[in-house]
Protein backbone atom coordinates (compact mmCIF):
# COMPACT_ATOMS: atom_id res chain seq x y z
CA UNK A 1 -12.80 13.58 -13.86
CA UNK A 2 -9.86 15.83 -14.95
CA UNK A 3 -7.59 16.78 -11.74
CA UNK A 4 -6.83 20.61 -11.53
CA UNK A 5 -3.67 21.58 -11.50
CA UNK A 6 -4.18 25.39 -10.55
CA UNK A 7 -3.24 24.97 -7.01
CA UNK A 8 0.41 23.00 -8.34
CA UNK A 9 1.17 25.56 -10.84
CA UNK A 10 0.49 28.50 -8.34
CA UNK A 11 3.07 26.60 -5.66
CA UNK A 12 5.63 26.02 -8.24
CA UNK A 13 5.73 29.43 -10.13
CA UNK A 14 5.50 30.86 -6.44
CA UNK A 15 8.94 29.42 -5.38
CA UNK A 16 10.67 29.94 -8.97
CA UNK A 17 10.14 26.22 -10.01
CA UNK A 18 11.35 25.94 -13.97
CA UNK A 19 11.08 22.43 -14.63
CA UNK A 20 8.88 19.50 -13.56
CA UNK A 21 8.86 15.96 -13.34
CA UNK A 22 5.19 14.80 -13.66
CA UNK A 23 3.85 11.13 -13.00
CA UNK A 24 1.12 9.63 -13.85
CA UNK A 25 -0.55 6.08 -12.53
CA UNK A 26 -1.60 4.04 -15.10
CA UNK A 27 -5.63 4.94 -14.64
CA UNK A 28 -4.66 8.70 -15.83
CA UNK A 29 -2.43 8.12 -18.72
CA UNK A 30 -4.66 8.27 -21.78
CA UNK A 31 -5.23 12.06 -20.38
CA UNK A 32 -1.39 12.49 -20.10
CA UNK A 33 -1.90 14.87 -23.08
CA UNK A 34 -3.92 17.34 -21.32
CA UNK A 35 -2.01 17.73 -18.30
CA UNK A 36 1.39 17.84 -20.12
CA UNK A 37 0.37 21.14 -22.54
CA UNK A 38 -1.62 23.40 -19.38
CA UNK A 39 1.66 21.92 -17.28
CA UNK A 40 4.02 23.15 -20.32
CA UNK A 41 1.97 26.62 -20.89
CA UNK A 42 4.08 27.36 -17.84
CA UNK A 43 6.90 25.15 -16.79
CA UNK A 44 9.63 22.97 -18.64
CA UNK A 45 8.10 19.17 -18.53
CA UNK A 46 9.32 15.64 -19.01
CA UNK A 47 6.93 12.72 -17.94
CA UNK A 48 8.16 9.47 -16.72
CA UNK A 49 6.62 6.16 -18.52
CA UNK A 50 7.91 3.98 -15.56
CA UNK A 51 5.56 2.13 -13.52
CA UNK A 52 5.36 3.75 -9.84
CA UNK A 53 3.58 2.37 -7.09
CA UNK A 54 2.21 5.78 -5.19
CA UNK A 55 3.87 8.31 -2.94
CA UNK A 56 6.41 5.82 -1.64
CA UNK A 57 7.56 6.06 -5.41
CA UNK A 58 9.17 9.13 -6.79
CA UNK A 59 11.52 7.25 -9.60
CA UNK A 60 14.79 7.01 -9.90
CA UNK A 61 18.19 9.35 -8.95
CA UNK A 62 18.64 9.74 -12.59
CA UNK A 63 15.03 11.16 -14.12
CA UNK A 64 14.21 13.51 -10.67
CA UNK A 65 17.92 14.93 -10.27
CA UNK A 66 17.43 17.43 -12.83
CA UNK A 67 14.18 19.10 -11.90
CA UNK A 68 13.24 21.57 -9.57
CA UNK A 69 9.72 19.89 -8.37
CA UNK A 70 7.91 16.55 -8.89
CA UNK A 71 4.43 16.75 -9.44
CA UNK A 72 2.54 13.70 -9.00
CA UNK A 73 -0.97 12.20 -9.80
CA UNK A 74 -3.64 10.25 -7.78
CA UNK A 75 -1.65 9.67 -4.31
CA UNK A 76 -1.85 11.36 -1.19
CA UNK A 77 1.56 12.08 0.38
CA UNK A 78 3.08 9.80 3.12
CA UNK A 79 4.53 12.10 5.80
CA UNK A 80 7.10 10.95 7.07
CA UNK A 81 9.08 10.15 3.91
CA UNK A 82 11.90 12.59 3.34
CA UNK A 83 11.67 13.66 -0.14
CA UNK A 84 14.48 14.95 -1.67
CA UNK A 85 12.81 17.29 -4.05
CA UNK A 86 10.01 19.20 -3.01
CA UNK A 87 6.80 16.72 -4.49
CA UNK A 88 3.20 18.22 -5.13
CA UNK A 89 0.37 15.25 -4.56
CA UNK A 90 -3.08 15.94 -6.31
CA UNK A 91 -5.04 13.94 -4.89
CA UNK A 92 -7.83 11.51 -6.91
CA UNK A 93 -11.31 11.41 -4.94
CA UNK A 94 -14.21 10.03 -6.47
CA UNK A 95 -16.74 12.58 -6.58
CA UNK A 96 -20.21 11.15 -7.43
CA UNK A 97 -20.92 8.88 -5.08
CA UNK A 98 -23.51 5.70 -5.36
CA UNK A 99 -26.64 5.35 -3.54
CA UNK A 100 -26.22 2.66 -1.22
CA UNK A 101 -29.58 1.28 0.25
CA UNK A 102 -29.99 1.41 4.06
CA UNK A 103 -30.54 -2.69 3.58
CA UNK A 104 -27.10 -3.28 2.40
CA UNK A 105 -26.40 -2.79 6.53
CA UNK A 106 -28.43 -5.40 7.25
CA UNK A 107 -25.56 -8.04 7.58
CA UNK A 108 -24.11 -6.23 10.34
CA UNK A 109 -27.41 -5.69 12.21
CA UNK A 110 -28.04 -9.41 12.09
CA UNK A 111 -24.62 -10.29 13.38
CA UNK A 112 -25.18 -8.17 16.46
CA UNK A 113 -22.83 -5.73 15.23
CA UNK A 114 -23.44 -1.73 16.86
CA UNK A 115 -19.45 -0.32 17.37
CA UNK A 116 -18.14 -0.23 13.53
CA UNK A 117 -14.43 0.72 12.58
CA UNK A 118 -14.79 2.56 9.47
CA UNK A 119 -11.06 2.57 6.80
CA UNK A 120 -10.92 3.75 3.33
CA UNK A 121 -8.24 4.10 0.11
CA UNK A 122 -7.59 6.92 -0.34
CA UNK A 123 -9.81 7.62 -3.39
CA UNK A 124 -12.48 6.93 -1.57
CA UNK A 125 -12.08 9.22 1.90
CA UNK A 126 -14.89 11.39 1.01
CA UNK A 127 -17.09 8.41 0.50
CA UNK A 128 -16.09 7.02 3.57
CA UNK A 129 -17.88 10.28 5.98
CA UNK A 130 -20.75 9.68 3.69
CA UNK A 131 -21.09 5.99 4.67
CA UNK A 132 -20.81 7.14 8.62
CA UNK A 133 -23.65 9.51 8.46
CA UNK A 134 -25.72 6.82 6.98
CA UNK A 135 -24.61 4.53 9.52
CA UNK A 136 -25.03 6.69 12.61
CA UNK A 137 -28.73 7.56 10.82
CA UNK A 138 -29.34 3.65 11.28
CA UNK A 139 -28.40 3.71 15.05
CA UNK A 140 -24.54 2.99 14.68
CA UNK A 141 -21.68 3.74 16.51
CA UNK A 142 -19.05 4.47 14.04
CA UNK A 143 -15.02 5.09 15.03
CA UNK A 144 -12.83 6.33 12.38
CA UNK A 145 -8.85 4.93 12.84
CA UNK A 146 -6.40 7.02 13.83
CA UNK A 147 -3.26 7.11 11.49
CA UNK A 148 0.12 6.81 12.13
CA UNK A 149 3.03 9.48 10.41
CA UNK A 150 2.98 7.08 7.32
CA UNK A 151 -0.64 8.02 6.68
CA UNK A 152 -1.99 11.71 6.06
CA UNK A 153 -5.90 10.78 6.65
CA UNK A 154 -7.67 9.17 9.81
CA UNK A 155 -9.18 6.34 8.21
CA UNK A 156 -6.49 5.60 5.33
CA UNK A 157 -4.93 2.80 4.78
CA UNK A 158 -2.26 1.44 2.02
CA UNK A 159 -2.07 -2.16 1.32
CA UNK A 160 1.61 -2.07 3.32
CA UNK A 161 0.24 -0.35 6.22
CA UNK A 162 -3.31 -1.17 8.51
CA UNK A 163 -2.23 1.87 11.66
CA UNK A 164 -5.88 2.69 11.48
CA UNK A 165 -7.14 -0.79 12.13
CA UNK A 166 -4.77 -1.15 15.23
CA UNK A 167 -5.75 2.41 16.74
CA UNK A 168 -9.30 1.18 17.11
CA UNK A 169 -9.29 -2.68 17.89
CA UNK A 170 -10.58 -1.90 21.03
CA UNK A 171 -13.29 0.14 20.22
CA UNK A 172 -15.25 -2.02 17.61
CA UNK A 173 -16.99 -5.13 16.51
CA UNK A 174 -15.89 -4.75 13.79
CA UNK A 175 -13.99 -3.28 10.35
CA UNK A 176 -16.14 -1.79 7.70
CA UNK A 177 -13.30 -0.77 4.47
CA UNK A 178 -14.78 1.58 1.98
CA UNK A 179 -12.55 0.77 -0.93
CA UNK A 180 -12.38 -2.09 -4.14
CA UNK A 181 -10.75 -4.55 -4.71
CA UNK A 182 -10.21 -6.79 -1.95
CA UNK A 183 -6.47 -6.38 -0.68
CA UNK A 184 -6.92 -3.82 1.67
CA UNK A 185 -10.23 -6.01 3.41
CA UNK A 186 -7.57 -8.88 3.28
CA UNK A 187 -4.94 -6.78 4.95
CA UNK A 188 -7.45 -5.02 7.47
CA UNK A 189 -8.23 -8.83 8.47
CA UNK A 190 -4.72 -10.44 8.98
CA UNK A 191 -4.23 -7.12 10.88
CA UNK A 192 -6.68 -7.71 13.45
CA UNK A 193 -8.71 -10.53 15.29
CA UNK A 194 -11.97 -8.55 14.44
CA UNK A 195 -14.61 -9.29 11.35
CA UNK A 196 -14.13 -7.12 8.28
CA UNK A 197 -16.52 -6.26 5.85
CA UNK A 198 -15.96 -4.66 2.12
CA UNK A 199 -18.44 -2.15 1.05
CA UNK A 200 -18.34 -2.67 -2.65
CA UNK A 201 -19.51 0.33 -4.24
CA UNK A 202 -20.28 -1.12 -7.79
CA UNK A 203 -22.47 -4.04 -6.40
CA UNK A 204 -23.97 -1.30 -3.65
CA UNK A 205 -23.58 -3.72 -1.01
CA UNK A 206 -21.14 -5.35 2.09
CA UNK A 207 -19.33 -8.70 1.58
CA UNK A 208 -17.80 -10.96 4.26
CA UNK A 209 -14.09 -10.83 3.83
CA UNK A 210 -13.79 -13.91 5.86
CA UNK A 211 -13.86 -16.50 2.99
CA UNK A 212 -11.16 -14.83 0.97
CA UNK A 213 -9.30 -14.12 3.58
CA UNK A 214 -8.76 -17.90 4.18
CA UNK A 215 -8.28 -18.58 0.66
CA UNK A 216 -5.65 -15.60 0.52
CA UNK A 217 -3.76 -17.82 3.87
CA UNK A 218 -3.99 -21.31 2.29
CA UNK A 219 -1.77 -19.75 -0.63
CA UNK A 220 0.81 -18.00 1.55
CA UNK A 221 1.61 -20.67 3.90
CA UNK A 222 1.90 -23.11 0.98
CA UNK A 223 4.69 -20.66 -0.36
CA UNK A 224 5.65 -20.20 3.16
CA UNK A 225 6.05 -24.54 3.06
CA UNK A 226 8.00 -24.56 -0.13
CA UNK A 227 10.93 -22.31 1.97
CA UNK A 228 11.15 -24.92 4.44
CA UNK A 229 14.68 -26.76 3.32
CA UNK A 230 16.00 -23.26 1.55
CA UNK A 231 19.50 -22.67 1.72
CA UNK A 232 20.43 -20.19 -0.53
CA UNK A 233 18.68 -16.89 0.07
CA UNK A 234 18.72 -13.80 -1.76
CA UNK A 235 17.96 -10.81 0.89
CA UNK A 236 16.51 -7.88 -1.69
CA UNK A 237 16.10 -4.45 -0.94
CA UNK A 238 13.90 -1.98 -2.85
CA UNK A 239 15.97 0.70 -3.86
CA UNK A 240 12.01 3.16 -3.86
CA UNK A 241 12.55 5.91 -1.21
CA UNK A 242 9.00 5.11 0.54
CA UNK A 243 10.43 1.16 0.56
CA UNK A 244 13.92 1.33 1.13
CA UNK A 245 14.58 -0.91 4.65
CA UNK A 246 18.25 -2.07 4.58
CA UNK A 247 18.43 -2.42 8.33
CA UNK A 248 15.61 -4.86 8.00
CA UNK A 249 17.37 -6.38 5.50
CA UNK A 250 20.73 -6.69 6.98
CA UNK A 251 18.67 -7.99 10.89
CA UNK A 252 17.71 -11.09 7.77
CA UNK A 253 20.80 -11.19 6.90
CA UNK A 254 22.11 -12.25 10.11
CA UNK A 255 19.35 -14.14 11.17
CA UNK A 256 20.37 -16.24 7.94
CA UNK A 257 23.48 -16.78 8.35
CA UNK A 258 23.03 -18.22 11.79
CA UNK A 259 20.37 -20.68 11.12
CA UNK A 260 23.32 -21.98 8.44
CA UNK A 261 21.25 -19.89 5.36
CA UNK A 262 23.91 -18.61 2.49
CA UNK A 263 22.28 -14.96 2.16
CA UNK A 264 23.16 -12.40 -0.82
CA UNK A 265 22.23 -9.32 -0.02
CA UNK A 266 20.01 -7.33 -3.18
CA UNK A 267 19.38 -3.83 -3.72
CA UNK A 268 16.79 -3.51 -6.84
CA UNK A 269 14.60 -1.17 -8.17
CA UNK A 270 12.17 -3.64 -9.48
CA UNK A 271 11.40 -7.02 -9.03
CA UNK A 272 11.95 -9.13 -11.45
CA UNK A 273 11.59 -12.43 -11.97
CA UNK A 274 14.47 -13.82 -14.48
CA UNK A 275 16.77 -11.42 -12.32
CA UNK A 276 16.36 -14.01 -8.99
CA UNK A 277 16.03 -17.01 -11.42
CA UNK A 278 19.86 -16.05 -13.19
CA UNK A 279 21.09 -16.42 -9.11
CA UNK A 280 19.82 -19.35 -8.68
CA UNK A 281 18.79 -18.93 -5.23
CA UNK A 282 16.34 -21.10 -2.99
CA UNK A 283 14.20 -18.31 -2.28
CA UNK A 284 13.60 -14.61 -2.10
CA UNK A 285 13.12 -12.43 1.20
CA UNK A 286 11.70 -9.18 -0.08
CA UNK A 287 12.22 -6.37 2.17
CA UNK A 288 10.14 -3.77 0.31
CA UNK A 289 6.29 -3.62 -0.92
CA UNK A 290 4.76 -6.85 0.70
CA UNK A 291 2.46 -6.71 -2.09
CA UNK A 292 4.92 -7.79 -4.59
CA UNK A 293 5.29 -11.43 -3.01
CA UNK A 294 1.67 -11.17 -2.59
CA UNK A 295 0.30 -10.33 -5.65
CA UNK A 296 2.59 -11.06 -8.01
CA UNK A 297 3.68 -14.67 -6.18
CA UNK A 298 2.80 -16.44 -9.40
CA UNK A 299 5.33 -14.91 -11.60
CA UNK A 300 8.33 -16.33 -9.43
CA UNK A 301 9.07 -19.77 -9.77
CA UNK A 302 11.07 -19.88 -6.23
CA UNK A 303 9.14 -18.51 -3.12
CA UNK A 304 8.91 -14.98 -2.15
CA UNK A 305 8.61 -14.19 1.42
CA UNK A 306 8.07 -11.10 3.23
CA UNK A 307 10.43 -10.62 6.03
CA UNK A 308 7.74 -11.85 8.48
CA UNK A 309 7.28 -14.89 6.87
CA UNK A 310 10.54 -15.75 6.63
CA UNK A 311 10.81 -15.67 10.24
CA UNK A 312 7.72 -17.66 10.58
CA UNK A 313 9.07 -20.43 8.73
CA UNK A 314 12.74 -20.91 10.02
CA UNK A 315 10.82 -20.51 13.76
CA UNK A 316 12.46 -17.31 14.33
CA UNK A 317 9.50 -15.62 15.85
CA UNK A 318 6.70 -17.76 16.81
CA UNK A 319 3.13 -16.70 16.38
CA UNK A 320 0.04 -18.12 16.87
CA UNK A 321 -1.51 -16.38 13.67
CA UNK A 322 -0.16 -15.03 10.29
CA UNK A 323 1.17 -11.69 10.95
CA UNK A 324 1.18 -9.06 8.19
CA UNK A 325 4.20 -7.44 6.45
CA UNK A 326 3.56 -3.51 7.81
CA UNK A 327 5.62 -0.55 6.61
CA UNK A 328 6.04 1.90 9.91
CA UNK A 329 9.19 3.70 8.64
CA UNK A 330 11.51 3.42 6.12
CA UNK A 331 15.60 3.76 6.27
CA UNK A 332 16.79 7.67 4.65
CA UNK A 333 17.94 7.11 1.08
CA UNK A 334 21.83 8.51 0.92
């Protein structure tokens, strides 16, 4: 499905916008043709070919400085991120929705479960209302969470930040998350002492995130075990304006330094690898995306913590389960 851009180009001509920064996720690229020549018939355009991660994500200093607007592709904006060019956000939905049997419920009928918590990505919001008027059909209760100013949508979630979960904890039995993959059922989970469920829209059915939820724990606390008897720290901040938390990173800092840690204190753009390997450090506290020491933990040959384990393993603060890396608010990018 081709995104329209009518309602962007309107905006931009509106307020005497000249020329454009556009960005693309990786999924829309091979139609980075299209949108650049209707984008050109009325604006100046350059596209970026670096990687971004979503609304937190505009680029860097040097590519958006000399454009009047950003327009970018697939994301939904975060709200309380101060932007310092105006940004446009056309959204991705999927549109044709699968037919999911009334039976693929039946897993939360047999577990006794009536009050369900219903989350979504945010490609899949629309989706998400369809699934609660099939549910209240069956006799359901459904609650939709309540966002916080990171979030634009009641029900969203990002894989850095569960506010809907929390909102509702009280008020189900469990989470239903209409989304792939599995990261944001995994999240949802370490988020909250209720069950969560995945409805899986290509296999048309719900899956018990329970089992790789434990499998997901077994591999962060035996990074979290390898950090144990580190002494030489590298503190990194990510230099992405949706990201950027150097007061975290400093509160590390001195939490380091008096448990007898040697910090260094990073500001990157990226994450890479041979960059922490060439300062031979002990291990890596990374202060921005939690997903980076999540998914990408097997690139790194030292651990990568997020700031919450890193406190979990020098005893720092004490909990009696794992507690997810959360992004509430970010520091404002000078």
């Amino acid at each position: 499905m081709k995104l329209d851009l009518s309602s962007a180009i309107e905006e931009i001509s509106k307020n005497g916008g000249k020329r454009i920064l556009l960005q693309l996720p990786d999924g829309l690229k091979p139609d980075v043709f299209s949108y650049f020549t209707e984008l050109s018939k009325h604006f100046s355009v350059i596209v970026t070919s670096e990687a971004f991660y979503g609304a937190c994500d505009i680029g860097s200093r040097e590519v958006y400085d000399g454009v009047d607007y950003i327009v970018q592709l697939g994301h939904s904006e975060i709200p309380n991120i101060e932007y310092p060019k105006p940004v446009i956000f056309i959204e991705k939905r999927i549109e044709k929705f699968p037919e999911i049997p009334d039976s693929a419920y039946g897993i939360l009928k047999e577990k006794g479960y009536t009050n369900i918590g219903l989350l979504c990505s945010i490609q899949y919001l629309d989706m998400m209302y369809e699934v609660q008027r099939q549910l209240e059909r069956l006799g359901f209760r459904t609650v939709i969470g309540k966002q916080d100013r990171r979030m634009k949508y009641p029900g969203q979630v990002l894989g850095c930040n569960f506010s809907a979960a929390h909102s509702i904890s009280g008020q189900v039995d469990c989470y239903l998350v209409v989304s792939t993959g599995k990261f944001h059922g995994i999240g949802t989970q370490l988020s909250s002492d209720k069950p969560v469920f995945i409805l899986d829209l290509n296999l048309r059915g719900i899956e018990d995130i329970s089992g790789e939820t434990d499998r997901f724990l077994r591999r962060r606390y035996a990074r979290i075990f390898q950090a144990r008897d580190a002494r030489r720290v590298l503190v990194v901040v990510d230099s992405k304006i949706g990201q950027y938390r150097m007061r975290l990173a400093e509160t590390i800092m001195a939490q380091a330094r008096a448990m007898g840690i040697e910090p260094v204190l990073i500001v990157a753009n990226e994450a890479k690898p041979s960059d922490f390997e060439n300062m031979m450090c002990d291990a890596v506290v990374f202060t921005g995306c939690p997903r980076v020491p999540i998914d990408e933990e097997d690139k790194f040959s030292m651990p990568v913590l997020t700031p919450q384990e890193f406190q979990m393993v020098f005893g720092i603060k004490k909990s009696p389960r794992y507690v997810m890396d959360e992004i509430v608010a970010v520091d404002q990018l000078n």
